[in-house]
N, C-alpha and C. Protein backbone atom coordinates (compact mmCIF):
# COMPACT_ATOMS: atom_id res chain seq x y z
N UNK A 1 0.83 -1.17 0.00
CA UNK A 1 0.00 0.00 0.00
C UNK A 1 0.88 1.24 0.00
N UNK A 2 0.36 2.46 -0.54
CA UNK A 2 0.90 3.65 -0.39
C UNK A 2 1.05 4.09 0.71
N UNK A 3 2.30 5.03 0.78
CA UNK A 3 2.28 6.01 1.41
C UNK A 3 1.90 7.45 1.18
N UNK A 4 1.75 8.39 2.06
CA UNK A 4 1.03 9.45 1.48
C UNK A 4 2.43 10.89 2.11
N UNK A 5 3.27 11.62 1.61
CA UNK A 5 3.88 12.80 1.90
C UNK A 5 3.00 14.03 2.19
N UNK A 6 2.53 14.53 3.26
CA UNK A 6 1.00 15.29 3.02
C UNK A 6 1.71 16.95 2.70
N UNK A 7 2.90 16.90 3.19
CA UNK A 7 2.95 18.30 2.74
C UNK A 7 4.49 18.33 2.45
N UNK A 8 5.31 18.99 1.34
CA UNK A 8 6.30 19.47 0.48
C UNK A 8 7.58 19.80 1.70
N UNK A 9 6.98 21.21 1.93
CA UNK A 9 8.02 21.58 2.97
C UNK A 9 8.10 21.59 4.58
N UNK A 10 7.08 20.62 5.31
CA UNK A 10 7.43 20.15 6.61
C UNK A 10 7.84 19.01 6.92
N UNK A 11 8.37 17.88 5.75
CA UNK A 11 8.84 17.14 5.86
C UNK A 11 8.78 15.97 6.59
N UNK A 12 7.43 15.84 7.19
CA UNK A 12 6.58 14.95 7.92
C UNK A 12 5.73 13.90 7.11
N UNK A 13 5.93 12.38 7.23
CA UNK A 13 5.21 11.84 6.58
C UNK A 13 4.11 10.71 7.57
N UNK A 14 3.57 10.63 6.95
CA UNK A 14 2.01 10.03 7.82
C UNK A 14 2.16 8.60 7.23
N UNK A 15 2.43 7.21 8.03
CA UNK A 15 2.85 5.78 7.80
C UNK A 15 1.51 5.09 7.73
N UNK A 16 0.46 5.58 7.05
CA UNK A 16 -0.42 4.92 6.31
C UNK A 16 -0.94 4.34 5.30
N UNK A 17 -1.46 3.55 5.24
CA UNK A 17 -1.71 2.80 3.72
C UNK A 17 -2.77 3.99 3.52
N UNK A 18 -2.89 4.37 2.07
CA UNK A 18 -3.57 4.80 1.22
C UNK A 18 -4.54 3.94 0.34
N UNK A 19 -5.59 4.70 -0.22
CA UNK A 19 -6.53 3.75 -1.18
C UNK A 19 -5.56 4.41 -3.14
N UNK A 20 -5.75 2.68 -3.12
CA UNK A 20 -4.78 3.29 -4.47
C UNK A 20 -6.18 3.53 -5.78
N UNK A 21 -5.82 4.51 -6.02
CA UNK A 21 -7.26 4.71 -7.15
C UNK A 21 -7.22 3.99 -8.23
N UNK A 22 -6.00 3.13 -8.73
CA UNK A 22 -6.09 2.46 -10.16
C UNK A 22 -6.64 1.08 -9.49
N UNK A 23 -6.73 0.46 -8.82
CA UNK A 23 -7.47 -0.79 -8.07
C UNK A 23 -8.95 0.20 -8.09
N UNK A 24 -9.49 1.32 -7.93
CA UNK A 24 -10.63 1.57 -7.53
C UNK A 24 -10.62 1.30 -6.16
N UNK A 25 -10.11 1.78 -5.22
CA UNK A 25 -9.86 1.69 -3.75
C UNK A 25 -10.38 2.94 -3.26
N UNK A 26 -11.07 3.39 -2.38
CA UNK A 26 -11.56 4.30 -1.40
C UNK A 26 -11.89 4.46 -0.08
N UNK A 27 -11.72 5.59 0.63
CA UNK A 27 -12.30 5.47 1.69
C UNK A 27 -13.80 5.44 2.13
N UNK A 28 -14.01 4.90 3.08
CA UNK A 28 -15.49 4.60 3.73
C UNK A 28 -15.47 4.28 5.17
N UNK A 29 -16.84 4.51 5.95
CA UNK A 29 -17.12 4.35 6.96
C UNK A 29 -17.66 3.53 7.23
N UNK A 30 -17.48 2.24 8.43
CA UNK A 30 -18.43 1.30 8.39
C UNK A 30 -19.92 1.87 9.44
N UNK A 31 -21.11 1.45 8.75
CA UNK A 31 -22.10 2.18 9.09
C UNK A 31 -22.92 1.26 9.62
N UNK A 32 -23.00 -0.03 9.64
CA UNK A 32 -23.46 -0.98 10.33
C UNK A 32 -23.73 -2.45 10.41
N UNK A 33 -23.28 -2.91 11.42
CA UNK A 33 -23.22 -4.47 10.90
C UNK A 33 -24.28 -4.81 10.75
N UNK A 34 -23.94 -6.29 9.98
CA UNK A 34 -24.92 -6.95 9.75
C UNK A 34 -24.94 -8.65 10.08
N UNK A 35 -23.40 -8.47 10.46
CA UNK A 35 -23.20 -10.02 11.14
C UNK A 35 -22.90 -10.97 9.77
N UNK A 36 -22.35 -12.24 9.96
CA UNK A 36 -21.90 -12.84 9.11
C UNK A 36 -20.54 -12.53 7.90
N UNK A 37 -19.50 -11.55 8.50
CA UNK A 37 -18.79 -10.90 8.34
C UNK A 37 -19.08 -9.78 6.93
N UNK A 38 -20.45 -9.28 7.48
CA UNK A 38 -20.62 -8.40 6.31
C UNK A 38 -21.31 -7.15 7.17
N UNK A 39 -20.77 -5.75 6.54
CA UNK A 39 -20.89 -4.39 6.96
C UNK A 39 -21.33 -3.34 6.14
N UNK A 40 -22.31 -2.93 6.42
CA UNK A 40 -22.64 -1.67 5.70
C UNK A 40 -22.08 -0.66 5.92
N UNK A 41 -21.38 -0.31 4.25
CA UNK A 41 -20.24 1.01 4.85
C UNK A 41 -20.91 2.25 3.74
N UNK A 42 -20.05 3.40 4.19
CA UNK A 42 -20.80 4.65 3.43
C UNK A 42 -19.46 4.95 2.60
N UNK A 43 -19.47 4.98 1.49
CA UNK A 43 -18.30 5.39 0.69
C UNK A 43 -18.19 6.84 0.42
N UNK A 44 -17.07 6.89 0.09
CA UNK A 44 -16.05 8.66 -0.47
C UNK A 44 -17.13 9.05 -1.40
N UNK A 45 -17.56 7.82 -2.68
CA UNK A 45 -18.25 8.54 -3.33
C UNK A 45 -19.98 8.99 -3.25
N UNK A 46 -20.17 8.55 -2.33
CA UNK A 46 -21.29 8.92 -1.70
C UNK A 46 -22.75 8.04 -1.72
N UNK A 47 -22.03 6.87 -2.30
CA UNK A 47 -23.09 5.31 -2.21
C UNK A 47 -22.59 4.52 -1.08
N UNK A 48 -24.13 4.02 -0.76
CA UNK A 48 -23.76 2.87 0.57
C UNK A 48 -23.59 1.25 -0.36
N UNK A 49 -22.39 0.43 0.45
CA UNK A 49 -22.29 -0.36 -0.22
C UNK A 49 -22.46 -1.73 0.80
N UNK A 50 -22.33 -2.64 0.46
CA UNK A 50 -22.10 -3.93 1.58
C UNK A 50 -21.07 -4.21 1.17
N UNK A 51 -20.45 -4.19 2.53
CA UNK A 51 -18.69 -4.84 2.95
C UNK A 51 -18.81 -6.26 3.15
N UNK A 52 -17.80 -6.89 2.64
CA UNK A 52 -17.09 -7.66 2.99
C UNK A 52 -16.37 -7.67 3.46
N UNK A 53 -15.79 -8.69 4.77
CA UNK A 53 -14.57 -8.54 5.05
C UNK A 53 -13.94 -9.92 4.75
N UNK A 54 -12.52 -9.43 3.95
CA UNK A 54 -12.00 -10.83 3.64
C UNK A 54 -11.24 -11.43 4.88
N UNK A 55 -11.33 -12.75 4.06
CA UNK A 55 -10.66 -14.36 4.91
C UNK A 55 -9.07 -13.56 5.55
N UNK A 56 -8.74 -12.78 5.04
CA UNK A 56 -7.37 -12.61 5.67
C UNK A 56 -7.32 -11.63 6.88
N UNK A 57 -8.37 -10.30 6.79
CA UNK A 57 -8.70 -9.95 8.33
C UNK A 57 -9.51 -10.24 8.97
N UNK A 58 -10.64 -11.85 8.54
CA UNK A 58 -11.69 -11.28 9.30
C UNK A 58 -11.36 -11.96 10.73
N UNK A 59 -10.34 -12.69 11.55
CA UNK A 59 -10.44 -13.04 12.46
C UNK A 59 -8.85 -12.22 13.27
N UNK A 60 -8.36 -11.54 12.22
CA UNK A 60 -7.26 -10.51 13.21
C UNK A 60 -7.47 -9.01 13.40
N UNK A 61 -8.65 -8.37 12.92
CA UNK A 61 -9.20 -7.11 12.75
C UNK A 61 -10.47 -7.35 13.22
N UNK A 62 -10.88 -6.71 14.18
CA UNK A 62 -12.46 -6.35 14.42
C UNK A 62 -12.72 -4.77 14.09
N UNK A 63 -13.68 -4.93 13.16
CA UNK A 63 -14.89 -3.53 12.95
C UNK A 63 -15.62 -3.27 13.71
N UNK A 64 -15.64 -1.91 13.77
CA UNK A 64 -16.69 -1.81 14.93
C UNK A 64 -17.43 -0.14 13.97
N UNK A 65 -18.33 -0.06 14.18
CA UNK A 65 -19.15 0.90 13.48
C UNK A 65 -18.30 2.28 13.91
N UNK A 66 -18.40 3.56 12.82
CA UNK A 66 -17.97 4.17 12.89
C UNK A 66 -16.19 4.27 12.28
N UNK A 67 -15.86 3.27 11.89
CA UNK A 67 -14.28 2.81 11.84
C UNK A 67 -14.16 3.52 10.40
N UNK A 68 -12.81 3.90 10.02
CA UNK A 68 -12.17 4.34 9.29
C UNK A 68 -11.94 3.34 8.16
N UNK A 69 -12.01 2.42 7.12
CA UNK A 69 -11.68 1.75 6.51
C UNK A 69 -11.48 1.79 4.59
N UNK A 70 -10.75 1.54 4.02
CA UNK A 70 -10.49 1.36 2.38
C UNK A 70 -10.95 0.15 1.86
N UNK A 71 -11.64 0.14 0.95
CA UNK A 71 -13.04 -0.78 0.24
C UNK A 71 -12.39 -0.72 -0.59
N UNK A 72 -12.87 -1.79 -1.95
CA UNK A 72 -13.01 -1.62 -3.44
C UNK A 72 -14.04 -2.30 -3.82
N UNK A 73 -14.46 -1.92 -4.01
CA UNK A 73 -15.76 -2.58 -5.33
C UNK A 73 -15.94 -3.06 -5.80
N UNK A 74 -16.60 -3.96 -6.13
CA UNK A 74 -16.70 -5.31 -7.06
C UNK A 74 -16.58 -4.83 -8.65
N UNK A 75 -16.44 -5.76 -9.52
CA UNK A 75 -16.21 -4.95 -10.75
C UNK A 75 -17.94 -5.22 -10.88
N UNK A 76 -17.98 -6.66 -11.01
CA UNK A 76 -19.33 -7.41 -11.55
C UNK A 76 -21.17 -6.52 -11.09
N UNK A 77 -20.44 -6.35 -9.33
CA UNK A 77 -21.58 -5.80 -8.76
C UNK A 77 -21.18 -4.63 -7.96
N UNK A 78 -21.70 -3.45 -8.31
CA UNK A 78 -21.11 -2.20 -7.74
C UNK A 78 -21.66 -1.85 -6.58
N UNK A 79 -23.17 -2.52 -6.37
CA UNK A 79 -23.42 -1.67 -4.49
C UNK A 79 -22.57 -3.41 -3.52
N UNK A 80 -21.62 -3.89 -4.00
CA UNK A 80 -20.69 -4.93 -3.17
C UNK A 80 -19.62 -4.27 -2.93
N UNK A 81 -18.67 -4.46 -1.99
CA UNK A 81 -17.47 -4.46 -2.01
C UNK A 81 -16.61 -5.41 -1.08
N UNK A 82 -15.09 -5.39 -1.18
CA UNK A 82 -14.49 -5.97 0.12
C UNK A 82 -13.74 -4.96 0.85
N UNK A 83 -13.43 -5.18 2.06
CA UNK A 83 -12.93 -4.47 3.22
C UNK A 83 -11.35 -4.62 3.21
N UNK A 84 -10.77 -3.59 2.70
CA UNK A 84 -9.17 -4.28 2.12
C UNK A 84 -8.14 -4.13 3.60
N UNK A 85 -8.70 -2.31 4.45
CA UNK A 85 -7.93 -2.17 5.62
C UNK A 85 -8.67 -1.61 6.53
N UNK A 86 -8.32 -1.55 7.85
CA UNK A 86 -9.38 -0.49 9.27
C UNK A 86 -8.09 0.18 9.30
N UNK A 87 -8.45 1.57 9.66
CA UNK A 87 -7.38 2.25 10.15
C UNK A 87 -7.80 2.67 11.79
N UNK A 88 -7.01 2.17 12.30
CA UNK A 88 -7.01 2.40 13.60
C UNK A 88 -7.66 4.26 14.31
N UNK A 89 -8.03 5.04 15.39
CA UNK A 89 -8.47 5.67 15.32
C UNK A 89 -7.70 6.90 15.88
N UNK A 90 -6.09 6.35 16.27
CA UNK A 90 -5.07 7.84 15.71
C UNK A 90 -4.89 7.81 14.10
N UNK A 91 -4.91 6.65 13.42
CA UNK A 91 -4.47 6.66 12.14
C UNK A 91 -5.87 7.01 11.66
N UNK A 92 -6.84 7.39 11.85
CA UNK A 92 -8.24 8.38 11.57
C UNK A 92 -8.17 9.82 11.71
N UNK A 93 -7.38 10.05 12.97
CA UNK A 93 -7.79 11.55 13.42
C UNK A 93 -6.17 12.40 13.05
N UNK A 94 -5.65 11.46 12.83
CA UNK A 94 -4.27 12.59 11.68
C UNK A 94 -4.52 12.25 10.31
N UNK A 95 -5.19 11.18 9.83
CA UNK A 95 -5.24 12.19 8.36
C UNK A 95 -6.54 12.26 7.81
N UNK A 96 -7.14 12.70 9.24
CA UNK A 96 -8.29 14.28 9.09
C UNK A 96 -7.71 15.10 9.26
N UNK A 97 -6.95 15.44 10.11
CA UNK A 97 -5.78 16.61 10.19
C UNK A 97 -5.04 16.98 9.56
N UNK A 98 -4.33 15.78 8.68
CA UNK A 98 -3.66 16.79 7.32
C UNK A 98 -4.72 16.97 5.84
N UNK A 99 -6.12 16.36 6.27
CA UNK A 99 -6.90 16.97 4.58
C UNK A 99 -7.13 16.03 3.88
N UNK A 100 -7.10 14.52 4.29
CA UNK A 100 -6.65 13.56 3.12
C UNK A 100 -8.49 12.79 2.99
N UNK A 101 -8.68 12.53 4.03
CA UNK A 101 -10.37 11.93 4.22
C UNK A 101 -10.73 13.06 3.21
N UNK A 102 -12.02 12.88 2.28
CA UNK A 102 -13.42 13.97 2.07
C UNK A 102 -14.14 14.29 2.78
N UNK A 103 -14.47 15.44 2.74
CA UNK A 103 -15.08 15.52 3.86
C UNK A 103 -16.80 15.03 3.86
N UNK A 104 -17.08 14.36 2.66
CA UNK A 104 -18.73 13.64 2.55
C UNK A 104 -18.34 12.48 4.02
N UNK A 105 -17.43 11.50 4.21
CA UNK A 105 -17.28 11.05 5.12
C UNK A 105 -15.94 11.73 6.57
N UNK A 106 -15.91 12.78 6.53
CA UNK A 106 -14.68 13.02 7.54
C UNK A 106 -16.01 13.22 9.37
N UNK A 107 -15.47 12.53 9.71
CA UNK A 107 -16.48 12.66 10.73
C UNK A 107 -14.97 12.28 11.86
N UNK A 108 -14.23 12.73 11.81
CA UNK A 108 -13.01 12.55 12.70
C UNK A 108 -12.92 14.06 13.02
């Protein structure tokens, strides 16, 4: 995953994965479970989608509503997606602080 340089000349960089846009990767909020490792999340672009969470986090990551997370979309079916990362909720509230969330979902 990316990293993100948020600004030129303070020379501070923020050690987060990024949503890479050529995968079609974005940010979203999970908005509510639904049990059976599937979550209703609210996406960047402003559709609600059903999450998946894949076989590889779903038993070392717990979601919990409200969480910070990067989706992609099914190609086949577009209100689907899978749950690629959670960002923890300092790694939420600094990069609301440097500008990087939209603000359709910045609720940090």
């Amino acid at each position: 995953m990316a990293y993100v340089k948020p600004g030129e000349g303070d020379g501070e960089y923020v050690r987060s994965p990024m949503p890479k846009k050529m995968k079609r990767e974005m940010f979203a909020i999970a908005d509510q479970l639904m049990g059976a490792s599937k979550i209703k999340v609210m996406c960047a672009d402003g559709e609600s989608r059903m999450g998946r969470i894949r076989g590889k986090l779903k038993k070392r990551m717990w979601i919990r509503e409200g969480d910070l997370l990067i989706i992609r979309p099914w190609e086949f079916q577009d209100e689907k997606s899978d749950i690629i990362y959670r960002y923890t909720r300092t790694q939420a509230t600094n990069l609301a602080r440097k500008g990087v969330i939209p603000e359709i979902i910045n609720i940090f």
